[in-house]
Protein backbone atom coordinates (compact mmCIF):
# COMPACT_ATOMS: atom_id res chain seq x y z
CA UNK A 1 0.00 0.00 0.00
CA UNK A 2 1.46 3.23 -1.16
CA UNK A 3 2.10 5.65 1.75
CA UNK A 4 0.10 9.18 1.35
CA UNK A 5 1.66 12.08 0.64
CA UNK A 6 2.38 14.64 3.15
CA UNK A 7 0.45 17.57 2.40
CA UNK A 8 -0.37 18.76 6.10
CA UNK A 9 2.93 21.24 6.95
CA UNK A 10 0.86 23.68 8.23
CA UNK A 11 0.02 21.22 11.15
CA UNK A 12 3.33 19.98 11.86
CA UNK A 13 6.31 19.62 10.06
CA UNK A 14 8.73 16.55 10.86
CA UNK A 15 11.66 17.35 12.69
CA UNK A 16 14.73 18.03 10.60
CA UNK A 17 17.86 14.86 10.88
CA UNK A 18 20.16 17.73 11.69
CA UNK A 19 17.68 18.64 14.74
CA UNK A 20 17.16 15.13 15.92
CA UNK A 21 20.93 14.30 15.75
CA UNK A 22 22.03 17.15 17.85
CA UNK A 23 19.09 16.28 20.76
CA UNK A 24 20.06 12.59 20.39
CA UNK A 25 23.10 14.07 22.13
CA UNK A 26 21.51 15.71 25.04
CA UNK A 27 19.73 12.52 26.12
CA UNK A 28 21.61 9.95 27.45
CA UNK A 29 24.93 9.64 30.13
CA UNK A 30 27.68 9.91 27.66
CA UNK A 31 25.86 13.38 26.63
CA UNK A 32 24.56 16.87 27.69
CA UNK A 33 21.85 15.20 29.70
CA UNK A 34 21.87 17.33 32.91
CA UNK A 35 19.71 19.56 34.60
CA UNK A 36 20.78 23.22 33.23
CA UNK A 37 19.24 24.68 36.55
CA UNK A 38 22.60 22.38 38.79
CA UNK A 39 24.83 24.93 39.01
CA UNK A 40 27.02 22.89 41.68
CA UNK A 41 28.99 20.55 38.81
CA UNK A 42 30.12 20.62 35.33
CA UNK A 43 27.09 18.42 33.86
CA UNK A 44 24.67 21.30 34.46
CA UNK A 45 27.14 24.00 33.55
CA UNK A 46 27.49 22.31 30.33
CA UNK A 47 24.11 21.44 29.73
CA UNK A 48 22.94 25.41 31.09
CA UNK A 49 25.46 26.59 28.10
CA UNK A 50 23.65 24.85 25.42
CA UNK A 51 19.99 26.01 26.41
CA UNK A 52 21.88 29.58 26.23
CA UNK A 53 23.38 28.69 22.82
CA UNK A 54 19.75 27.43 21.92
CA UNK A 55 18.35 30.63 23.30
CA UNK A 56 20.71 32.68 21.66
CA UNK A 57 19.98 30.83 18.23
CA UNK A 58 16.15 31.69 18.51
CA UNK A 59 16.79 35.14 19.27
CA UNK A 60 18.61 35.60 15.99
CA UNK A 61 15.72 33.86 14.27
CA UNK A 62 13.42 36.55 14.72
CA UNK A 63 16.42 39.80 15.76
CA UNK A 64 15.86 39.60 19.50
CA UNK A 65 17.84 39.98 22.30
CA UNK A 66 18.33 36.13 24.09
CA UNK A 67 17.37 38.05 27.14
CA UNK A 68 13.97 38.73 25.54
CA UNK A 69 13.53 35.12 24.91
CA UNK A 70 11.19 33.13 27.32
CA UNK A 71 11.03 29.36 27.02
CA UNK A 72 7.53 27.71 27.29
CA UNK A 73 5.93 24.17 25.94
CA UNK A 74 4.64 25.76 22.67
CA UNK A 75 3.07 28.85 21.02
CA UNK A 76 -0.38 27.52 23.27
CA UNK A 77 1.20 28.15 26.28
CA UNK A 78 3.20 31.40 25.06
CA UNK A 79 -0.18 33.12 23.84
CA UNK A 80 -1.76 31.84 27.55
CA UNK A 81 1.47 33.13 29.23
CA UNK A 82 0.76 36.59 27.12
CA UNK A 83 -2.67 37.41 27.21
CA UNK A 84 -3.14 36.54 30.77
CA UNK A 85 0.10 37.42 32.34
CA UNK A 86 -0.46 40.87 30.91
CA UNK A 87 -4.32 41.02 31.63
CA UNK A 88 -3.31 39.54 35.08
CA UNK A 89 -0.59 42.84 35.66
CA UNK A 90 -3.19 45.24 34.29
CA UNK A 91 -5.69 44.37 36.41
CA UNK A 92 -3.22 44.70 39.52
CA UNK A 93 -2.02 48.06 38.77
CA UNK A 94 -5.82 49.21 37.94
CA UNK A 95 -7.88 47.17 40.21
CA UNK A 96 -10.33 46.67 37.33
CA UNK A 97 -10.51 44.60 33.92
CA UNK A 98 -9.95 46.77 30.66
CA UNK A 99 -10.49 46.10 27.11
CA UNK A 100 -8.67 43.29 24.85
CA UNK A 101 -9.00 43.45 21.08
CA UNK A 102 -8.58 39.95 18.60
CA UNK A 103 -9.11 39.27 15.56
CA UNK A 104 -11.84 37.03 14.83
CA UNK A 105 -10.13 34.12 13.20
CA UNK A 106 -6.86 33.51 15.89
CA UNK A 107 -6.13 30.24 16.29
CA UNK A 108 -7.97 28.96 19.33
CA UNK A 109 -4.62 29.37 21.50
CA UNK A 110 -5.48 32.90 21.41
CA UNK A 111 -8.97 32.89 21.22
CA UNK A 112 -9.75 30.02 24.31
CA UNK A 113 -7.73 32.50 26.59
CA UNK A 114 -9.81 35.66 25.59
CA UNK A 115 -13.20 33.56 26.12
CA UNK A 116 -11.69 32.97 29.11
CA UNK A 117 -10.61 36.61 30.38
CA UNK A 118 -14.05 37.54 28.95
CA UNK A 119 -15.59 35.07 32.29
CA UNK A 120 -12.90 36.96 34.70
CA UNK A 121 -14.20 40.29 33.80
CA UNK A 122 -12.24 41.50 31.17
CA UNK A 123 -13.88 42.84 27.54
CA UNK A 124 -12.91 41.09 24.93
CA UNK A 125 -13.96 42.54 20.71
CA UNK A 126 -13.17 40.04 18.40
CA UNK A 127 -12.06 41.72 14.74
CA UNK A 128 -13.65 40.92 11.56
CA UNK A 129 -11.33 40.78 8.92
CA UNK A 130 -11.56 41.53 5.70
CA UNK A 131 -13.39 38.47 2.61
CA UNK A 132 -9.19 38.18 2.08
CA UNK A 133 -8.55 37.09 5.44
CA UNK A 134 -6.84 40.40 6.43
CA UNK A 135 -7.12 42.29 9.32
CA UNK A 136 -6.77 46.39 8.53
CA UNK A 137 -5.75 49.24 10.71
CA UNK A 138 -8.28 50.90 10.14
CA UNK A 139 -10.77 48.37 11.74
CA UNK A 140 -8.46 47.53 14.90
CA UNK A 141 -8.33 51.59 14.80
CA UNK A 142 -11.73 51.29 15.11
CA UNK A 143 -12.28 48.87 17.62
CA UNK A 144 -9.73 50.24 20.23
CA UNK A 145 -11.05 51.57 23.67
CA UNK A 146 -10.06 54.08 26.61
CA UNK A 147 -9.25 50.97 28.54
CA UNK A 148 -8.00 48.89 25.94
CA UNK A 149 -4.22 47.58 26.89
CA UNK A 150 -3.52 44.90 24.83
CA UNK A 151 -4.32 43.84 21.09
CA UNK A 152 -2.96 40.14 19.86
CA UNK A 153 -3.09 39.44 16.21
CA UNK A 154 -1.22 36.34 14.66
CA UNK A 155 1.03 36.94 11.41
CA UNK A 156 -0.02 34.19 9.30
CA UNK A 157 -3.47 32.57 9.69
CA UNK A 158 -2.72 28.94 10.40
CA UNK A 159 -5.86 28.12 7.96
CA UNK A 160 -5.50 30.80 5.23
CA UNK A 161 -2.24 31.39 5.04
CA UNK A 162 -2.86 35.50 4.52
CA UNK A 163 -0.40 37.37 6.03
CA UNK A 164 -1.52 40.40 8.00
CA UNK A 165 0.99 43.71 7.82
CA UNK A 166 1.97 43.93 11.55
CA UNK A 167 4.13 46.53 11.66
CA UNK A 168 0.95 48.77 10.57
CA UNK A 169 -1.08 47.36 13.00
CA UNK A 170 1.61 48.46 15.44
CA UNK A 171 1.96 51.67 15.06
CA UNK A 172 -1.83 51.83 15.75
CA UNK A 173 -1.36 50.47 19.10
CA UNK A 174 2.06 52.29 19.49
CA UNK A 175 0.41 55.85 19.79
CA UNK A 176 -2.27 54.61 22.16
CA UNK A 177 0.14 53.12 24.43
CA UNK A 178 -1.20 49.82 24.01
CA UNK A 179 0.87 46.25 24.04
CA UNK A 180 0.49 44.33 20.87
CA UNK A 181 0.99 40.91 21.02
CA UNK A 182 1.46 38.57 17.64
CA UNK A 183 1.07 34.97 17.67
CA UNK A 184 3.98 33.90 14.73
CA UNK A 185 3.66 29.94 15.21
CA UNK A 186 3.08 29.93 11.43
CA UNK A 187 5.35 32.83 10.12
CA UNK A 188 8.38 32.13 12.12
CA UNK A 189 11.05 30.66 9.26
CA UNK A 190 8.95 30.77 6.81
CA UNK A 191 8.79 34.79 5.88
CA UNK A 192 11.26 37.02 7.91
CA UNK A 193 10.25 38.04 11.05
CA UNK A 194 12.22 40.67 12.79
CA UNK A 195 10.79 42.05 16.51
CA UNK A 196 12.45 45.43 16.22
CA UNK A 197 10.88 46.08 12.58
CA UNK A 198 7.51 44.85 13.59
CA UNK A 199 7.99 46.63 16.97
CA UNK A 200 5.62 44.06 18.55
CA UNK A 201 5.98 43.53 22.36
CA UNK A 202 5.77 40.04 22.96
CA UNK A 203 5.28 37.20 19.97
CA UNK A 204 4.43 33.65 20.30
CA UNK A 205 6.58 30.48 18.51
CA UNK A 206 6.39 26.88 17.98
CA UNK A 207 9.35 24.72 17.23
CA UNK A 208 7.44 21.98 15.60
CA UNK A 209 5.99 24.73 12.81
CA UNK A 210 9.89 24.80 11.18
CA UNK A 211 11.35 21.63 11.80
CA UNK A 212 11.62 21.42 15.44
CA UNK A 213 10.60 18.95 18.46
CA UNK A 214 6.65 19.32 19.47
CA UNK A 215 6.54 20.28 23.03
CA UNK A 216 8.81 23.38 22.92
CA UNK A 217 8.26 27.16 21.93
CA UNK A 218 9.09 30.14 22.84
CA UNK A 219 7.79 33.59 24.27
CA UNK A 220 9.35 37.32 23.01
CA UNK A 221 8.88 39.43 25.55
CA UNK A 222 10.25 42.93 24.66
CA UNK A 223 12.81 44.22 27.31
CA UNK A 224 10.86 47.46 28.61
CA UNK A 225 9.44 49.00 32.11
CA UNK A 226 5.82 48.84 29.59
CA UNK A 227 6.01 45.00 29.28
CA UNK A 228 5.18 43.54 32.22
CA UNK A 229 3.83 39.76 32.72
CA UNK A 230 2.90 37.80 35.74
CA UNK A 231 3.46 33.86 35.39
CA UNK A 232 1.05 31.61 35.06
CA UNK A 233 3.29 28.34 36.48
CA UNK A 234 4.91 28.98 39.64
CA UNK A 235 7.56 26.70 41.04
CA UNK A 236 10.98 27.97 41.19
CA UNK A 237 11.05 31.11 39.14
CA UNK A 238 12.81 29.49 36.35
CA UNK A 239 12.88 31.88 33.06
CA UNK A 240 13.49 35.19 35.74
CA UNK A 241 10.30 34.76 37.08
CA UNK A 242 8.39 34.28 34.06
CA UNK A 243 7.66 29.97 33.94
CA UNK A 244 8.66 27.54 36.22
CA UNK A 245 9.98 23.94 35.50
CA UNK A 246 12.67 21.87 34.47
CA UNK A 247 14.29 23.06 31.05
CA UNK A 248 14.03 20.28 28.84
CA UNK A 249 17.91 20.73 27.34
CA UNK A 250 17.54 18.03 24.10
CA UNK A 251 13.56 20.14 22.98
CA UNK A 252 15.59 23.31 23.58
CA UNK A 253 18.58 22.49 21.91
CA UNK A 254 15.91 20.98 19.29
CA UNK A 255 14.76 24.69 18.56
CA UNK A 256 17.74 26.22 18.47
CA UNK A 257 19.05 23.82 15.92
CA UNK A 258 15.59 24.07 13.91
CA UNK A 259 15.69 28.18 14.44
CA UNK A 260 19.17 27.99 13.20
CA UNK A 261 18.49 25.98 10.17
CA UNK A 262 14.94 28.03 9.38
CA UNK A 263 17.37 31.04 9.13
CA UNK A 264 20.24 29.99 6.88
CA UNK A 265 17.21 27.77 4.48
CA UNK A 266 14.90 30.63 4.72
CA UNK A 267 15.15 32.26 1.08
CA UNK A 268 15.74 28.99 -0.38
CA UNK A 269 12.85 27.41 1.02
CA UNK A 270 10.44 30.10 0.34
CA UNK A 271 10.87 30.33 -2.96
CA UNK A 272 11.05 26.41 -3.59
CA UNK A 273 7.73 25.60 -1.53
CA UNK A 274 6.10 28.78 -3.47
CA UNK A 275 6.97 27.25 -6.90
CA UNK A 276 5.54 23.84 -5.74
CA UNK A 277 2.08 25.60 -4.81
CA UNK A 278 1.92 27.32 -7.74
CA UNK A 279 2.08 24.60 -9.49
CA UNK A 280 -0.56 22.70 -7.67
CA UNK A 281 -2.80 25.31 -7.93
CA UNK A 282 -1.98 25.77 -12.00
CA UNK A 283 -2.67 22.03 -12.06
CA UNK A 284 -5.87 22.09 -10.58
CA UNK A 285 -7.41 25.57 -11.15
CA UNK A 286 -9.61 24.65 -14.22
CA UNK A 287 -11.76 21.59 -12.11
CA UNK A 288 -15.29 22.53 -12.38
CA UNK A 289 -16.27 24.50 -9.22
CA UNK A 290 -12.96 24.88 -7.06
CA UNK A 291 -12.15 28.44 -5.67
CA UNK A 292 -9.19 29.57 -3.84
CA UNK A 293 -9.97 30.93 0.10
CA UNK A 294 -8.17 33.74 1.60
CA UNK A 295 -5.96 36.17 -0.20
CA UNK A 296 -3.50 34.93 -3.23
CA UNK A 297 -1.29 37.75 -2.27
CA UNK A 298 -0.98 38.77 1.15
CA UNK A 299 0.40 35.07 1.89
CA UNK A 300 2.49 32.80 2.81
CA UNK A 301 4.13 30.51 0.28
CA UNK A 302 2.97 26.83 1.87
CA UNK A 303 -0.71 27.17 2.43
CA UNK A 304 -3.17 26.73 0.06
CA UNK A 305 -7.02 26.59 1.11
CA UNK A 306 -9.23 25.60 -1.49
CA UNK A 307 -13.10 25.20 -1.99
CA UNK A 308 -14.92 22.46 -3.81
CA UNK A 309 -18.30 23.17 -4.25
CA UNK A 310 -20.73 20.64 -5.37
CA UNK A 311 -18.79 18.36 -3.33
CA UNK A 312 -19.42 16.95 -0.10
CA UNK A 313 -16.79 17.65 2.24
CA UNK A 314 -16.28 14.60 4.37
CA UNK A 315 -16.63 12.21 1.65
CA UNK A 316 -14.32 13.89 -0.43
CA UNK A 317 -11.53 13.76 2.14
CA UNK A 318 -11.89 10.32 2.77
CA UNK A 319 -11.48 9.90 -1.35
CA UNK A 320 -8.01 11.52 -1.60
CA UNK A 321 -6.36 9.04 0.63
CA UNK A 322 -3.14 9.41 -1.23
CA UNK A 323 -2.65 12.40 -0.05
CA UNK A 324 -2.31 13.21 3.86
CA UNK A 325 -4.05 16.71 4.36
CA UNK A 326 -6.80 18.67 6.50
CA UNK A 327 -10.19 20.52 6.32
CA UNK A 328 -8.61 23.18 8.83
CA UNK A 329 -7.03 23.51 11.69
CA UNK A 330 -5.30 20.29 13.34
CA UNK A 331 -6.99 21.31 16.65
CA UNK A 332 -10.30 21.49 15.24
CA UNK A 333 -9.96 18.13 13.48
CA UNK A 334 -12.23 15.90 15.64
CA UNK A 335 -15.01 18.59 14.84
CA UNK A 336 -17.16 18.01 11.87
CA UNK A 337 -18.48 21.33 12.13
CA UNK A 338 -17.43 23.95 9.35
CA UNK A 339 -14.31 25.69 10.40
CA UNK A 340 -15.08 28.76 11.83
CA UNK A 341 -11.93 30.54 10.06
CA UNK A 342 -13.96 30.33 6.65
CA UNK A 343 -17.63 30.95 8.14
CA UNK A 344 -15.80 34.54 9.79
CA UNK A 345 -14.82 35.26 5.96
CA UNK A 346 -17.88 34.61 4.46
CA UNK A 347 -18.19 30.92 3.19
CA UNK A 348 -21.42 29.57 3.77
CA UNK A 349 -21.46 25.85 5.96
CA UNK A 350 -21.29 23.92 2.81
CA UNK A 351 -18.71 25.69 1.05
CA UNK A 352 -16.62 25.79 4.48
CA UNK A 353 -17.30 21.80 4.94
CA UNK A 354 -16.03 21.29 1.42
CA UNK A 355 -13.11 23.59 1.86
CA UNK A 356 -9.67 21.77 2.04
CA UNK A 357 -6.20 22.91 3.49
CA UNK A 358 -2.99 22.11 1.63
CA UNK A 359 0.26 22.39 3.08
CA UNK A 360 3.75 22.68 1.74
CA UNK A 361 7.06 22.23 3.08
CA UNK A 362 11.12 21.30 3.18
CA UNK A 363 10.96 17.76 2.16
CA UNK A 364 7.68 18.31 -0.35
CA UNK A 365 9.12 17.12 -3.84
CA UNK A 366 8.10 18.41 -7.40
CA UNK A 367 6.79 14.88 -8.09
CA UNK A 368 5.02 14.71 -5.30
CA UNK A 369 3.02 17.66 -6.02
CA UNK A 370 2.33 16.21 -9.68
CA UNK A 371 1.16 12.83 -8.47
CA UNK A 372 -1.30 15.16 -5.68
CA UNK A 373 -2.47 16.79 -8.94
CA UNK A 374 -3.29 13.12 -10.83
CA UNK A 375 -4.79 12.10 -7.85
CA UNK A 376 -7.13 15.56 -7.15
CA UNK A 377 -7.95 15.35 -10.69
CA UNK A 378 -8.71 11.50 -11.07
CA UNK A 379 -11.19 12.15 -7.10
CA UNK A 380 -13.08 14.89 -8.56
CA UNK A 381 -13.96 13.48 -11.72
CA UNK A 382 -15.17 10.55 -9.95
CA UNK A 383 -16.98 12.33 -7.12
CA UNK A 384 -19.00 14.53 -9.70
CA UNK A 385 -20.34 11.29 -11.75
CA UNK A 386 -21.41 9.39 -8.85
């Protein structure tokens, strides 16, 4: 039986050899396996210099300062670190809740924590973006407050692909005195993404997006008297106070690798992975009834969300078993509902249900991509006699 092709990038991407060989070495006793917090011996000085090295690696990734960098289990626990650490300061130094803006189609990381501030008092308003998938500055303009104190809108939508211009949305913020927060788990190495251009004040990664271990991400926080965060797991006041627990050296040395291989690949890759999805898209563009979702120029070069109207959803996943790929977001995947990313930007349930995510990445060949084409082609021809 011939094994699919990957197609789902955009949910996780397979950790590269060069990654896994260098946290191979942090594992066992003839390595780095030590607790980087035992300061009393060599193991842990050894193994504390190569979370630095990793931390140091990251930083460069995205033009920060290591000192700015924050370790955490993933971007989910980096947006819940940053949306309630800061709502959690604000509402000590003002002994009230304030105002929160979103947009309307964050991933769930973002948008579970703001449901959730919404129950502790805080108001949340949850941006509509544009049919595109874009989010302007004139409607966060808009939608800002007295009392609003922090905004959080991700780069890349995780669905879409669109890519939202958050250095604009910045400056917005910038002259209210408002923190901006920007959830990057899908545009960290794969566009560039540099934290003094963008100006942002804390932004969210995920090594497993580019080629790193699941389990590990990372928080910017922007060294500043304005940026202020209380932790969410206490125990030790690992990360200067910030998150608590054991650093896992071989994940973080994982990311730093990854981070360090996104960066010197990054060009390369980008322009690669954009050729392969234009050619999908060329290959498949004239089947009756298929329309792109989301913007075709605002985005990033692996995603490509397509609808298939006149075609049931469900059944025509389960007929492209070739190819291993997604209706929307991996989170969302146990849902049959219509994903709520394509409902915001105007497809109606069955157009949503029959909408289909295709992801591109690294290790994605030019063959592949023509036998995903044979294969669309051969399923829709099919689907529309029956």
């Amino acid at each position: 039986m011939r094994k699919p092709i990957y197609l789902d990038y955009a949910a996780t991407t397979p950790v590269a050899p060069e990654v896994a060989a260098r946290m191979v070495e942090c594992l066992t006793l003839d390595g780095t396996f030590a607790n980087p917090a035992s300061r009393s011996h060599v193991y842990g000085w050894q193994a504390e210099e190569l979370v630095e090295e990793a931390r140091a690696q990251v930083a460069s990734l995205i033009n920060a300062d290591p000192r700015e960098i924050v370790w955490t289990s993933g971007a989910t626990e980096a947006n819940n670190l940053a949306l309630k650490g800061v709502a959690e300061t604000y509402r000590t130094n003002h002994h009230a809740g304030g105002h929160i803006v979103v947009s309307a189609i964050e991933h769930k990381a973002v948008l579970d924590p703001a449901s959730w501030l919404e129950a502790q008092g805080f108001r949340v308003t949850y941006l509509q973006p544009t049919p595109e998938g874009i989010i302007t500055a004139d409607a966060l303009a808009a939608a800002l407050q007295a009392d609003t104190f922090l905004v959080s809108i991700m780069q890349v939508n995780n669905e879409l692909g669109c890519i939202n211009d958050i250095k604009d949305l910045v400056e917005v913020c910038k002259a209210r005195g408002i923190l901006f927060h920007c959830d990057a788990a899908q545009s960290a190495g794969k566009i560039p993404v540099d934290v003094k251009t963008l100006g942002v004040d804390l932004l969210s990664l995920s090594a497993h997006k580019f080629y790193g271990p699941k389990g590990v991400g990372a928080l910017y926080v922007r060294r500043s008297g304005d940026v202020k965060i209380a932790a969410q797991i206490h125990g030790g006041g690992h990360e200067r106070g910030m998150r608590s627990g054991t650093l896992p050296t071989h994940q973080l040395v994982g990311m730093g690798e990854a981070a360090r291989l996104a960066a010197v690949h990054l060009d390369e890759d980008c322009e690669r992975i954009a050729r392969l999805r234009d050619r999908l898209w060329q290959g498949i563009a004239d089947l009756p009834g298929i329309k792109r979702n989301g913007s075709s120029i605002d985005c990033v070069s692996g995603i490509l969300n397509l609808a298939f109207s006149n075609a049931d959803g469900e059944m025509l996943l389960l007929s492209l078993r070739d190819l291993a790929i997604s209706s929307g977001s991996a989170c969302n995947s146990a849902s049959m509902s219509p994903s709520y990313v394509l409902q915001t930007i105007g497809l109606d349930d069955e157009a949503a249900q029959a909408s289909l995510r295709f992801s591109i990445g690294r290790y994605t060949t030019a063959d592949e991509i023509e036998y995903a084409i044979e294969h669309l082609r051969g399923v829709i021809a099919k689907l529309h006699k029956a």
